[in-house]
Protein backbone atom coordinates (compact mmCIF):
# COMPACT_ATOMS: atom_id res chain seq x y z
CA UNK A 1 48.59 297.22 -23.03
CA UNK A 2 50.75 295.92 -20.48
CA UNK A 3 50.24 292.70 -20.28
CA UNK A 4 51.08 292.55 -24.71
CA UNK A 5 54.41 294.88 -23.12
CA UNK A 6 55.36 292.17 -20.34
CA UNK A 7 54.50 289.17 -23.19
CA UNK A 8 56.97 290.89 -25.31
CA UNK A 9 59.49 291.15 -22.99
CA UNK A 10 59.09 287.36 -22.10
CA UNK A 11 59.35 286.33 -25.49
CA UNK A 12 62.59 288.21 -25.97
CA UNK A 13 64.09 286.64 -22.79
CA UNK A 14 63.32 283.93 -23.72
CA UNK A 15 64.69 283.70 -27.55
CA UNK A 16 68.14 285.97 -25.86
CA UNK A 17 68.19 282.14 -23.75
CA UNK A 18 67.50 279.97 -26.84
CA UNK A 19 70.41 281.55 -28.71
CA UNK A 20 72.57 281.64 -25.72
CA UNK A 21 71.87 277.63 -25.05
CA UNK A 22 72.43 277.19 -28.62
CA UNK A 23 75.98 279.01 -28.78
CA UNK A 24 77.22 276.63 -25.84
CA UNK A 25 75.67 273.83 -27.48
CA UNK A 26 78.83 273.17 -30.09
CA UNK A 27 76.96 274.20 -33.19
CA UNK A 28 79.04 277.10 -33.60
CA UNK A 29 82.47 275.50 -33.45
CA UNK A 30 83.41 276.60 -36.68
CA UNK A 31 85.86 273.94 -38.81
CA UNK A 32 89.33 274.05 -38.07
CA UNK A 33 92.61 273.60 -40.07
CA UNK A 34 96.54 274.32 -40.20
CA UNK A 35 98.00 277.03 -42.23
CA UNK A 36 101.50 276.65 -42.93
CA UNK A 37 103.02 279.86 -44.91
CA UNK A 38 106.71 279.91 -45.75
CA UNK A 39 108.57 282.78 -44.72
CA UNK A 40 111.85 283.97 -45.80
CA UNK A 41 113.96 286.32 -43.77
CA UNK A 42 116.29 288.97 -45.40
CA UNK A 43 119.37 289.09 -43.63
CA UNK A 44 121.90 290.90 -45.47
């Protein structure tokens, strides 16, 4: 029982890692783009 324990506990260090080295990776950089809203100022 505790090795199946200490193989689950690998396993989920080990995918925690994965996704970690896949955030820094770049594959997350979501697409960027300007946003240009006019504004107009009430001064009365």
């Amino acid at each position: 029982m505790g090795r199946i324990i200490r193989f689950f506990l690998l396993l989920a260090l080990l995918a925690l890692l994965g996704l970690i080295g896949y955030s820094y990776s770049g594959y997350l950089v979501p697409q960027q783009q300007s946003v240009t809203t006019p504004v107009e100022l009430d001064v009365d």
